[in-house]
PDB file of N, CA and C in Angstrom:
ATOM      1  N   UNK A   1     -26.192 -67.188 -66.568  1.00  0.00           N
ATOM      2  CA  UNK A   1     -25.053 -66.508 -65.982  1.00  0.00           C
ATOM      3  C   UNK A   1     -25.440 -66.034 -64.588  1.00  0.00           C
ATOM      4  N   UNK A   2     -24.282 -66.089 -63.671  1.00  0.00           N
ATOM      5  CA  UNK A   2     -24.759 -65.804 -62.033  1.00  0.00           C
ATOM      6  C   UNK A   2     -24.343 -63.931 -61.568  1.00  0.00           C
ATOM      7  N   UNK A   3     -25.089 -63.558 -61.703  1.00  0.00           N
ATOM      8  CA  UNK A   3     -24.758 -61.863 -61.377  1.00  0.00           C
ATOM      9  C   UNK A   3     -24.006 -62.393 -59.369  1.00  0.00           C
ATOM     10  N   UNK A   4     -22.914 -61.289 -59.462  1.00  0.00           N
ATOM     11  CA  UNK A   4     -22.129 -60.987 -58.233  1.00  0.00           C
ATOM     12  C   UNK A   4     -22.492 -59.337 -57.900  1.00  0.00           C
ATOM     13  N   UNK A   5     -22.760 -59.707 -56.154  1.00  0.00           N
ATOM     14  CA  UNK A   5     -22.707 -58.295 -55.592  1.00  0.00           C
ATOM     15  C   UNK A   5     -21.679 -57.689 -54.750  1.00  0.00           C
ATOM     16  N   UNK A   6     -20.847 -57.159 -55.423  1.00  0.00           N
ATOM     17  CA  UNK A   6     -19.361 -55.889 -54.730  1.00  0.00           C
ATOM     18  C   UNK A   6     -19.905 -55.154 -53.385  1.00  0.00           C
ATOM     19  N   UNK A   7     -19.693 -55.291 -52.313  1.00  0.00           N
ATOM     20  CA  UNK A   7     -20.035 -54.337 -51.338  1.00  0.00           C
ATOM     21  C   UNK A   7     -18.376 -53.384 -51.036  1.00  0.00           C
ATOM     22  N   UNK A   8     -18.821 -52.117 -51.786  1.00  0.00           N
ATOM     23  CA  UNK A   8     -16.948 -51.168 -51.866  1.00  0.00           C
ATOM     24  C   UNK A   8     -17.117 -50.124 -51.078  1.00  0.00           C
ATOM     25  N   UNK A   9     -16.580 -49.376 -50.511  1.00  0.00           N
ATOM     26  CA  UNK A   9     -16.553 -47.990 -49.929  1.00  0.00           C
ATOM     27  C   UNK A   9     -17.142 -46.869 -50.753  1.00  0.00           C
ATOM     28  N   UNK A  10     -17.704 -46.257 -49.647  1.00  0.00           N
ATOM     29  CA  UNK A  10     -18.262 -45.261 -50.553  1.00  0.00           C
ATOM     30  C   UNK A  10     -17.683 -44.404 -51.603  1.00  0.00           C
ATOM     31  N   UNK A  11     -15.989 -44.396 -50.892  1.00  0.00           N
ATOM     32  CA  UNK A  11     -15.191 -43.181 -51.751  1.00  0.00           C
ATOM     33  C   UNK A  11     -15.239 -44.338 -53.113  1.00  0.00           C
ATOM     34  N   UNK A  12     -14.945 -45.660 -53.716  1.00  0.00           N
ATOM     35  CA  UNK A  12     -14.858 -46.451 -54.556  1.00  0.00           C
ATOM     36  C   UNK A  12     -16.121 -45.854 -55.299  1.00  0.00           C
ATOM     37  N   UNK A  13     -17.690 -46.210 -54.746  1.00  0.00           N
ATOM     38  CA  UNK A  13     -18.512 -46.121 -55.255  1.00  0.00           C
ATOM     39  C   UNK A  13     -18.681 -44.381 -55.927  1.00  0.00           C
ATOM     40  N   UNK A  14     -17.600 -43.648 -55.323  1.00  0.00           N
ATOM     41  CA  UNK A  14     -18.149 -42.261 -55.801  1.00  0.00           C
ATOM     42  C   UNK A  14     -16.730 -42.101 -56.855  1.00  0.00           C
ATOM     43  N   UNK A  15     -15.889 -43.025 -57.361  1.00  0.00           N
ATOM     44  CA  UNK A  15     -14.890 -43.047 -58.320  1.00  0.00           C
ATOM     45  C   UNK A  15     -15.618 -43.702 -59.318  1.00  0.00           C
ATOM     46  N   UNK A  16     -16.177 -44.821 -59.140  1.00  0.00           N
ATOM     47  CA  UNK A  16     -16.775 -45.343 -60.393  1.00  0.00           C
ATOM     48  C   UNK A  16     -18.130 -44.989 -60.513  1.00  0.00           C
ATOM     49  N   UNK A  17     -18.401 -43.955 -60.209  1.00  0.00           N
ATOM     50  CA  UNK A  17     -19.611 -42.941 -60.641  1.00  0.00           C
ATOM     51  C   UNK A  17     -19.156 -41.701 -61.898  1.00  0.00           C
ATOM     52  N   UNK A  18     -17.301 -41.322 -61.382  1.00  0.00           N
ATOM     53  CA  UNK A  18     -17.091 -40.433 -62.244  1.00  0.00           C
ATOM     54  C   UNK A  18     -16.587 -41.460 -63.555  1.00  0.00           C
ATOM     55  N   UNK A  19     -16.764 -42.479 -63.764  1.00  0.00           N
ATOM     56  CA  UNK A  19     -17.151 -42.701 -65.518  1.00  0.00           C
ATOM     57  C   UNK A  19     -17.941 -44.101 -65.689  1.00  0.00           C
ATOM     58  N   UNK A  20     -19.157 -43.464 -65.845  1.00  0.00           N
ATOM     59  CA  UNK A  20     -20.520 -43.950 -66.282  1.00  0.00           C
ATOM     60  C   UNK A  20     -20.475 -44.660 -67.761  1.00  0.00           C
ATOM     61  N   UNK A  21     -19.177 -44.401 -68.577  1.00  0.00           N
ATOM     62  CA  UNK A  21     -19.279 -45.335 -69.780  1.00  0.00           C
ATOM     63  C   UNK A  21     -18.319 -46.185 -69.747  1.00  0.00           C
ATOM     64  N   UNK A  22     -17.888 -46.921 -68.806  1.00  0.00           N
ATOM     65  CA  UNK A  22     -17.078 -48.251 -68.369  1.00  0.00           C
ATOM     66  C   UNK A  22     -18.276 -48.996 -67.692  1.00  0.00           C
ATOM     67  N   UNK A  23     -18.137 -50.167 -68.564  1.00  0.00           N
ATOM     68  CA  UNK A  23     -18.968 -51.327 -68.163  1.00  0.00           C
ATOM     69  C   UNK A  23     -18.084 -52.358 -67.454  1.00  0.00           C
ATOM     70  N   UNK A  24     -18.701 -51.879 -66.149  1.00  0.00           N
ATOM     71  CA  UNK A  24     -17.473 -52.251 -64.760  1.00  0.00           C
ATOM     72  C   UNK A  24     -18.004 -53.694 -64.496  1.00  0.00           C
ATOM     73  N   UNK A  25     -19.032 -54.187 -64.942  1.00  0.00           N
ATOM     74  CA  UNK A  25     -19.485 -55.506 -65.013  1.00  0.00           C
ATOM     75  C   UNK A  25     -18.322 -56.649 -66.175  1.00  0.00           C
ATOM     76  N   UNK A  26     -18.210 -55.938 -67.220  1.00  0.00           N
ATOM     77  CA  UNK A  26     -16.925 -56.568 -67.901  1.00  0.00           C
ATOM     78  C   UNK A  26     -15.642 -56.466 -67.576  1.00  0.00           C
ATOM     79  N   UNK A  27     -15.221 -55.383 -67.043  1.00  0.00           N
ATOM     80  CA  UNK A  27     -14.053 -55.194 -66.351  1.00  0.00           C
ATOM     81  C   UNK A  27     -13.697 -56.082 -65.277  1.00  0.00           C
ATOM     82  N   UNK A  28     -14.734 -56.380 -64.531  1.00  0.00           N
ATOM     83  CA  UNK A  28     -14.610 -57.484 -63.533  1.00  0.00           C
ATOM     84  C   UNK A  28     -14.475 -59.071 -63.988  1.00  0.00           C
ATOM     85  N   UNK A  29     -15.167 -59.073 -65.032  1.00  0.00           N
ATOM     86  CA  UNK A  29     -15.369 -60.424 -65.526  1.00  0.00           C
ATOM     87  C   UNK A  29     -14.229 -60.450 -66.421  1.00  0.00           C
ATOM     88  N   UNK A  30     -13.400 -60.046 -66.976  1.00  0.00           N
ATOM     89  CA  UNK A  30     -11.952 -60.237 -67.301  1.00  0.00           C
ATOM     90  C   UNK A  30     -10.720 -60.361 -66.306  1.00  0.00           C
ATOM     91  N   UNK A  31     -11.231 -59.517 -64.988  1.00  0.00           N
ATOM     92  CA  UNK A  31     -10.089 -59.615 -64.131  1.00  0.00           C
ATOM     93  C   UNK A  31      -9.681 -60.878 -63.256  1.00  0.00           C
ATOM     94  N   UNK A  32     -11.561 -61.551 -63.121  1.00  0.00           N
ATOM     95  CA  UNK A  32     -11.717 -63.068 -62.799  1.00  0.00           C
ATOM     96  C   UNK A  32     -11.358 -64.227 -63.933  1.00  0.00           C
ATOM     97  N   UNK A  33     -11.799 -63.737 -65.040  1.00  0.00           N
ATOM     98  CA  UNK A  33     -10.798 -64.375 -66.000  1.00  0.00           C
ATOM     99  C   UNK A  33      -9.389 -64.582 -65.841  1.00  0.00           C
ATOM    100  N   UNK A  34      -8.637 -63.322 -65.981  1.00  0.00           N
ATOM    101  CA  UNK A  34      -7.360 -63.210 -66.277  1.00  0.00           C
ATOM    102  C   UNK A  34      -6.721 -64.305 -64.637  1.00  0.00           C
ATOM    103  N   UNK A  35      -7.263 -63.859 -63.336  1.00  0.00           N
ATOM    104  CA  UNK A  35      -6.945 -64.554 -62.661  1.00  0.00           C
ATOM    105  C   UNK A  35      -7.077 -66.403 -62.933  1.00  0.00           C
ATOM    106  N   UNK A  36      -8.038 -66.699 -63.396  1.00  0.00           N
ATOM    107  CA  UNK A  36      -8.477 -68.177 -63.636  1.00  0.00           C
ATOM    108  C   UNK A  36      -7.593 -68.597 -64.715  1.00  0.00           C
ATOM    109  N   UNK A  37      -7.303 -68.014 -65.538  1.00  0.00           N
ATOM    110  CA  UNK A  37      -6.125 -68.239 -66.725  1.00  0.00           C
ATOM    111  C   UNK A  37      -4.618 -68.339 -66.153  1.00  0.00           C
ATOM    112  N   UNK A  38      -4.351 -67.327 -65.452  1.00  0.00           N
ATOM    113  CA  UNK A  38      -3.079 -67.054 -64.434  1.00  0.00           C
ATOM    114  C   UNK A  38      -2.731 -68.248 -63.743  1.00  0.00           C
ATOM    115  N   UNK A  39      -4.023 -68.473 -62.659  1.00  0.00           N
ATOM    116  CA  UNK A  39      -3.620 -70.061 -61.519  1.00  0.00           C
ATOM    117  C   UNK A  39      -3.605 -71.476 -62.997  1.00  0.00           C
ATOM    118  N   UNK A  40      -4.373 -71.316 -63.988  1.00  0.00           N
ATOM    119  CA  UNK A  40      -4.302 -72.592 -64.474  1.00  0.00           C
ATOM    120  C   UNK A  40      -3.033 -72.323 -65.486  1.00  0.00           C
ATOM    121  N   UNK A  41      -2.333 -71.744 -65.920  1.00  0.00           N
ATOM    122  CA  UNK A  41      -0.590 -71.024 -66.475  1.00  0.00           C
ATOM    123  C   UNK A  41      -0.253 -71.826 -65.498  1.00  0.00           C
ATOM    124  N   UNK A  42       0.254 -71.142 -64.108  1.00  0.00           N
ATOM    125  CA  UNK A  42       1.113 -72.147 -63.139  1.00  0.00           C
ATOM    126  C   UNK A  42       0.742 -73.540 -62.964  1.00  0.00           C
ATOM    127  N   UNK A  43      -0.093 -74.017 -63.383  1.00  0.00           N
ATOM    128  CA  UNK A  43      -0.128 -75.603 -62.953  1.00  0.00           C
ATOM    129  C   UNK A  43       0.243 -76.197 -64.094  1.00  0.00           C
ATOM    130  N   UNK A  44      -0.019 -75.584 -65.334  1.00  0.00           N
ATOM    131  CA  UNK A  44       0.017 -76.167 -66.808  1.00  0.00           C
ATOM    132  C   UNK A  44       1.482 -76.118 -67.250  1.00  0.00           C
ATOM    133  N   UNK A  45       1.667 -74.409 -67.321  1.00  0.00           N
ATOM    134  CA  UNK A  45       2.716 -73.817 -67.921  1.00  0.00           C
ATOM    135  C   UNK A  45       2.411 -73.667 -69.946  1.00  0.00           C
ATOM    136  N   UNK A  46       1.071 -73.552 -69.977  1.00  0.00           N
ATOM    137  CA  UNK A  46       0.127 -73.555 -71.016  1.00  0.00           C
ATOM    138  C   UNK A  46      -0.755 -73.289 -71.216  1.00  0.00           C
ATOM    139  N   UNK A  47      -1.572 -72.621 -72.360  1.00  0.00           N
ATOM    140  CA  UNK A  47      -2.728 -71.696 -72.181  1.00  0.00           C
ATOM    141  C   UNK A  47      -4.148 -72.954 -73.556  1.00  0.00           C
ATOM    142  N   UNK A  48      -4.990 -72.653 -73.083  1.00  0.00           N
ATOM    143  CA  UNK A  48      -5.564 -73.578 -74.323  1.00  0.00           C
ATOM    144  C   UNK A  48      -6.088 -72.769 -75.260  1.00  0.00           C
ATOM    145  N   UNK A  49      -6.462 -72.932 -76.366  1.00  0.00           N
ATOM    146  CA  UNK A  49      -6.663 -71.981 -77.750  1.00  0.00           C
ATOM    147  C   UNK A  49      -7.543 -71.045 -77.385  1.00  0.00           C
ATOM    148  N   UNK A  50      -8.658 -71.168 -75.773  1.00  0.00           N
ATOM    149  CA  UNK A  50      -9.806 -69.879 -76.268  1.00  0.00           C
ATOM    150  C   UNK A  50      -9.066 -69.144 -75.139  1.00  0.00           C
ATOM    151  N   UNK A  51      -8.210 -69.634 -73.818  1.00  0.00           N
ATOM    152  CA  UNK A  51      -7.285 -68.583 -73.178  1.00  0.00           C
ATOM    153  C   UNK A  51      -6.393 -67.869 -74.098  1.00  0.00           C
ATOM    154  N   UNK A  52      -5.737 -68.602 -74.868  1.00  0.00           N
ATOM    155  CA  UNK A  52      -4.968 -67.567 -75.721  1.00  0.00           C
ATOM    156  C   UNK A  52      -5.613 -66.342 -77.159  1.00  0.00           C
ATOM    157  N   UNK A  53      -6.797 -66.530 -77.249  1.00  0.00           N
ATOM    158  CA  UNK A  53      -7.307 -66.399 -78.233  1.00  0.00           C
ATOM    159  C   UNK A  53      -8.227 -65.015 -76.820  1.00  0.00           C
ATOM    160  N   UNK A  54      -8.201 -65.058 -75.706  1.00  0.00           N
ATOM    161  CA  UNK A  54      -8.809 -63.810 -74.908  1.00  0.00           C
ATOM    162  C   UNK A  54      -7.334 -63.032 -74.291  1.00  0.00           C
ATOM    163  N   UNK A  55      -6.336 -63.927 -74.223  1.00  0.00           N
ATOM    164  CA  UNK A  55      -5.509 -63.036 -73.571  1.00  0.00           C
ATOM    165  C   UNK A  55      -4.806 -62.062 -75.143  1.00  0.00           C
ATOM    166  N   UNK A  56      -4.815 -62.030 -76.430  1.00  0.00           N
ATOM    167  CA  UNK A  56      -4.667 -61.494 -77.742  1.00  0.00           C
ATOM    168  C   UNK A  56      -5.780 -60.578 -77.396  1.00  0.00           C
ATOM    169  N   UNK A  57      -6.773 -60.579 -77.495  1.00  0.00           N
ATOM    170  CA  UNK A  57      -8.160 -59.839 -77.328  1.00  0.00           C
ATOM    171  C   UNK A  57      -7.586 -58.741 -76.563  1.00  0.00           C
ATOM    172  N   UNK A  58      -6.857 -58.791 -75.272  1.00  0.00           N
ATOM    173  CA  UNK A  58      -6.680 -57.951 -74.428  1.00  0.00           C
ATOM    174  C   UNK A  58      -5.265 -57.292 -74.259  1.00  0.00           C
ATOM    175  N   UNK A  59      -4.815 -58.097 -74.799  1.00  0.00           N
ATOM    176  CA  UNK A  59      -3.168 -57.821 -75.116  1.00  0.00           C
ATOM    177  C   UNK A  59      -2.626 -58.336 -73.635  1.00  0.00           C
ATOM    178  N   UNK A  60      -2.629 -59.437 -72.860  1.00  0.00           N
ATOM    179  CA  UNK A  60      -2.228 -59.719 -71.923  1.00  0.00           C
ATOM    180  C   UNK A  60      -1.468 -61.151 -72.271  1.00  0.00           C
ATOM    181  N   UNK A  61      -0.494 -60.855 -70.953  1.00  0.00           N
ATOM    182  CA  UNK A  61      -0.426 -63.091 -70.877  1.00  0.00           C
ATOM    183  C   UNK A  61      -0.044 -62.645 -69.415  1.00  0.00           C
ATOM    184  N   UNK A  62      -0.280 -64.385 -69.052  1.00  0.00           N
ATOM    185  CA  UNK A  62      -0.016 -64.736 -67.826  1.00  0.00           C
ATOM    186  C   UNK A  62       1.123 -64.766 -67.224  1.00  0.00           C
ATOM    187  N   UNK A  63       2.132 -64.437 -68.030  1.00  0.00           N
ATOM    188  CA  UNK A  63       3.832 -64.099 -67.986  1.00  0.00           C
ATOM    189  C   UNK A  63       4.112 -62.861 -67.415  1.00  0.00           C
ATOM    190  N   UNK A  64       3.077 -61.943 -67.726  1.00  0.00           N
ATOM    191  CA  UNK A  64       3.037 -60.686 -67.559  1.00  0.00           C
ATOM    192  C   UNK A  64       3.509 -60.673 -65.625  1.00  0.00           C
ATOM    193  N   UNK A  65       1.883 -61.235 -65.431  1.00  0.00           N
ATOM    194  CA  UNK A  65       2.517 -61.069 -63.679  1.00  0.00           C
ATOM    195  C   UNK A  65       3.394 -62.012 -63.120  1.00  0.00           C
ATOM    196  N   UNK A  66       4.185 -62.625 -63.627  1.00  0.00           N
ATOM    197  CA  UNK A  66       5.351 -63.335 -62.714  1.00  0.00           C
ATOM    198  C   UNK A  66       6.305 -62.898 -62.965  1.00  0.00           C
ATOM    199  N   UNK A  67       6.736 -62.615 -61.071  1.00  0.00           N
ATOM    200  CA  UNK A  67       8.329 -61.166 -61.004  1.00  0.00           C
ATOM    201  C   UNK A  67       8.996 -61.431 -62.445  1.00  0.00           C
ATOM    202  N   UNK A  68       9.978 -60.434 -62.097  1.00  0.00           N
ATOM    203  CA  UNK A  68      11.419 -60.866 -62.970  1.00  0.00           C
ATOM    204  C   UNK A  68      12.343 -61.693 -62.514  1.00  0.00           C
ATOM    205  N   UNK A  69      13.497 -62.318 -63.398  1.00  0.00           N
ATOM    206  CA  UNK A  69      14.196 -63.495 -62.980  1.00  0.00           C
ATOM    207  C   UNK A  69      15.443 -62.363 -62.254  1.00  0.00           C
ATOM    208  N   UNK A  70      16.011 -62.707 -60.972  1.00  0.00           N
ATOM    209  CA  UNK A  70      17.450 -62.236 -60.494  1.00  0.00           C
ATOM    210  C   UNK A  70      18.557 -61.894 -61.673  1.00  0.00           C
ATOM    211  N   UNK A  71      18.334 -62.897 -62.538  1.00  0.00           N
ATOM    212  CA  UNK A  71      19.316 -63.067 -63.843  1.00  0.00           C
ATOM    213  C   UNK A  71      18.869 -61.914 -64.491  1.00  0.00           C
ATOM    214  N   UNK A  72      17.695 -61.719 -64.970  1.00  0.00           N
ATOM    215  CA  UNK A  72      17.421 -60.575 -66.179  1.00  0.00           C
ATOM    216  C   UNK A  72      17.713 -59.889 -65.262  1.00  0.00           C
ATOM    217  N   UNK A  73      17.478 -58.974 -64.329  1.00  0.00           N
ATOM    218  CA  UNK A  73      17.020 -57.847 -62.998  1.00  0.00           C
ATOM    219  C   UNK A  73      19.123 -57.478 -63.269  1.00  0.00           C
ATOM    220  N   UNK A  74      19.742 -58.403 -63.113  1.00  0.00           N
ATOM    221  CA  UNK A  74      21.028 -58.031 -63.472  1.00  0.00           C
ATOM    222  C   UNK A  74      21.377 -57.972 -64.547  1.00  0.00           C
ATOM    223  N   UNK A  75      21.298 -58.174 -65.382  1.00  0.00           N
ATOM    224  CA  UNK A  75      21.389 -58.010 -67.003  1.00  0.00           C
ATOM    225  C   UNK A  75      20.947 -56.421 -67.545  1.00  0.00           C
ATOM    226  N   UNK A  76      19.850 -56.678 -67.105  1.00  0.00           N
ATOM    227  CA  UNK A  76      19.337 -54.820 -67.026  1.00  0.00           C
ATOM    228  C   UNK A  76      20.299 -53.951 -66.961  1.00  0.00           C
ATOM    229  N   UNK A  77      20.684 -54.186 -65.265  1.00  0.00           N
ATOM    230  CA  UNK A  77      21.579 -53.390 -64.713  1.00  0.00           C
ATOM    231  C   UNK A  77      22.768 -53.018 -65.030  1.00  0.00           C
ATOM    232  N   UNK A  78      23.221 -54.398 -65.669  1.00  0.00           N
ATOM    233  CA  UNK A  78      24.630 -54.296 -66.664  1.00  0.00           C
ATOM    234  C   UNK A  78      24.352 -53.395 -67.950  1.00  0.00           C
ATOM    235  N   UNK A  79      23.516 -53.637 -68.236  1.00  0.00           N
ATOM    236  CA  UNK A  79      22.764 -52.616 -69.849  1.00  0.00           C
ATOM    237  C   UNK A  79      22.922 -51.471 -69.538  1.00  0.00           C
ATOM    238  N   UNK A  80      22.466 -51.181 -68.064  1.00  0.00           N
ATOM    239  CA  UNK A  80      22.753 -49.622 -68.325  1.00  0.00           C
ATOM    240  C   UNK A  80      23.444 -48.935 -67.981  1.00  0.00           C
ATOM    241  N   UNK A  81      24.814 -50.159 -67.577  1.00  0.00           N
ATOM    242  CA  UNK A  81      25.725 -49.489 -67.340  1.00  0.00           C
ATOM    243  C   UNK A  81      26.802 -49.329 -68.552  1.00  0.00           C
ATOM    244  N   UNK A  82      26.389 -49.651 -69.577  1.00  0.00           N
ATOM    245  CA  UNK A  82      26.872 -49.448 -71.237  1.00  0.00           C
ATOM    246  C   UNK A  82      27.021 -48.615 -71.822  1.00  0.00           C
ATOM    247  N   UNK A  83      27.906 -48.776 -72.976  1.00  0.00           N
ATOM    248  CA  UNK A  83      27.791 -47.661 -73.558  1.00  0.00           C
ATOM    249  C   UNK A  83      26.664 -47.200 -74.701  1.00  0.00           C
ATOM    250  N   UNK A  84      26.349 -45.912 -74.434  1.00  0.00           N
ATOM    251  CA  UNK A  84      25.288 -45.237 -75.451  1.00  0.00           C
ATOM    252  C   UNK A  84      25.950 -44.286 -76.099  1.00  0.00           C
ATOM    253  N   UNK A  85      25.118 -44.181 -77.116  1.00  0.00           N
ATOM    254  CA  UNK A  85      25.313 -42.911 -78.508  1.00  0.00           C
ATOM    255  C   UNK A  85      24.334 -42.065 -78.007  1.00  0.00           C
ATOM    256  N   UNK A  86      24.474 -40.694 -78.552  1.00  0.00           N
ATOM    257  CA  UNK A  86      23.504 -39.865 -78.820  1.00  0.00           C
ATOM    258  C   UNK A  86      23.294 -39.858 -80.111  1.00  0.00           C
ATOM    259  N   UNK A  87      21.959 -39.527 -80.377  1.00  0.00           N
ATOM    260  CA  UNK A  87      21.576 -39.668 -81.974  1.00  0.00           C
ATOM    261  C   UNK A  87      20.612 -37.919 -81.896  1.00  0.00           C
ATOM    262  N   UNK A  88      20.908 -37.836 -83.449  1.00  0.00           N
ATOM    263  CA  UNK A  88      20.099 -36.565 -83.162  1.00  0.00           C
ATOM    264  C   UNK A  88      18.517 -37.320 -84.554  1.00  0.00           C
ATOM    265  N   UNK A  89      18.776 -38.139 -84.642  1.00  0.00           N
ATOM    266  CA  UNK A  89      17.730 -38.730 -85.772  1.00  0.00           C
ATOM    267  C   UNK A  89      18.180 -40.253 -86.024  1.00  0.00           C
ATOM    268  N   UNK A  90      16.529 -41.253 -86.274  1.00  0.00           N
ATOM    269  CA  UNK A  90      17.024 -42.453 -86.935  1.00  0.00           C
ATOM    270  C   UNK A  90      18.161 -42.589 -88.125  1.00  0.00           C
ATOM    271  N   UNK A  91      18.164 -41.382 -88.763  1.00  0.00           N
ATOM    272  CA  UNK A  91      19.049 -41.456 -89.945  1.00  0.00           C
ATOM    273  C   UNK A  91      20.271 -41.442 -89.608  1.00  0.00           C
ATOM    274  N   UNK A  92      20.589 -41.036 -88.456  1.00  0.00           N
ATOM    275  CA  UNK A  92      22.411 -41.010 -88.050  1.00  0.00           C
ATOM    276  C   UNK A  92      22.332 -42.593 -87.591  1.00  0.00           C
ATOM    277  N   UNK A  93      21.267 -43.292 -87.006  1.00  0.00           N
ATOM    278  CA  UNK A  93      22.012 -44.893 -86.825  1.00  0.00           C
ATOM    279  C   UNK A  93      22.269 -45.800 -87.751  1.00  0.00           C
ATOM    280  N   UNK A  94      21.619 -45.615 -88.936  1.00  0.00           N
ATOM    281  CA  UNK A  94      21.939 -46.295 -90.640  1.00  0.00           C
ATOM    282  C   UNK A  94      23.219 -45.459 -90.972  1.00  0.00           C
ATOM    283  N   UNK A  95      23.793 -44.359 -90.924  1.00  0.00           N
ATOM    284  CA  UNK A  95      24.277 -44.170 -91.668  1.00  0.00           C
ATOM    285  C   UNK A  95      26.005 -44.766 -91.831  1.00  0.00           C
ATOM    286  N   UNK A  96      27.174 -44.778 -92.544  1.00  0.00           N
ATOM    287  CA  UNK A  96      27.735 -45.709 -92.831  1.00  0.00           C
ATOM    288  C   UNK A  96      28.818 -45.148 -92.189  1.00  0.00           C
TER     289      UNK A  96
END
């Protein structure tokens, strides 16, 4: 395995001093992951069993970072312009 050296600002280096039990060496090596999974999503539009089997691990997908569609973004907007109930408990939305 090839160790990488971060050259960060000092104020960085004096943030990830205040927590010493994050192994910022894995944190990085998922974020280069998640990116390498991400660019090969857009070319594929498909993940292969051990990408999907790390993005579960982490609770991520590559769906995650691509915007929203114009279509949903208005759909939303229509939602909330709907009508709502007030509930004072799950039991008033079952009841008959």
């Amino acid at each position: 395995m090839v160790n990488v050296v971060l050259t960060v600002p000092d104020h960085v280096k004096n943030e990830i001093g205040l927590f010493p039990w994050v192994n910022w060496s894995e944190v990085a090596r998922e974020e280069v992951l998640k990116k390498d999974i991400f660019e090969r999503y857009l070319k594929s539009g498909g993940l292969t069993d051990e990408d999907w089997e790390f993005c579960e691990k982490i609770d991520w997908h590559p769906v995650d970072e691509l915007p929203l569609k114009d279509e949903f973004i208005k759909r939303l907007k229509e939602a909330e312009k709907g009508r709502f109930i007030k509930v004072g408990s799950l039991d008033e939305l079952f009841e008959d």
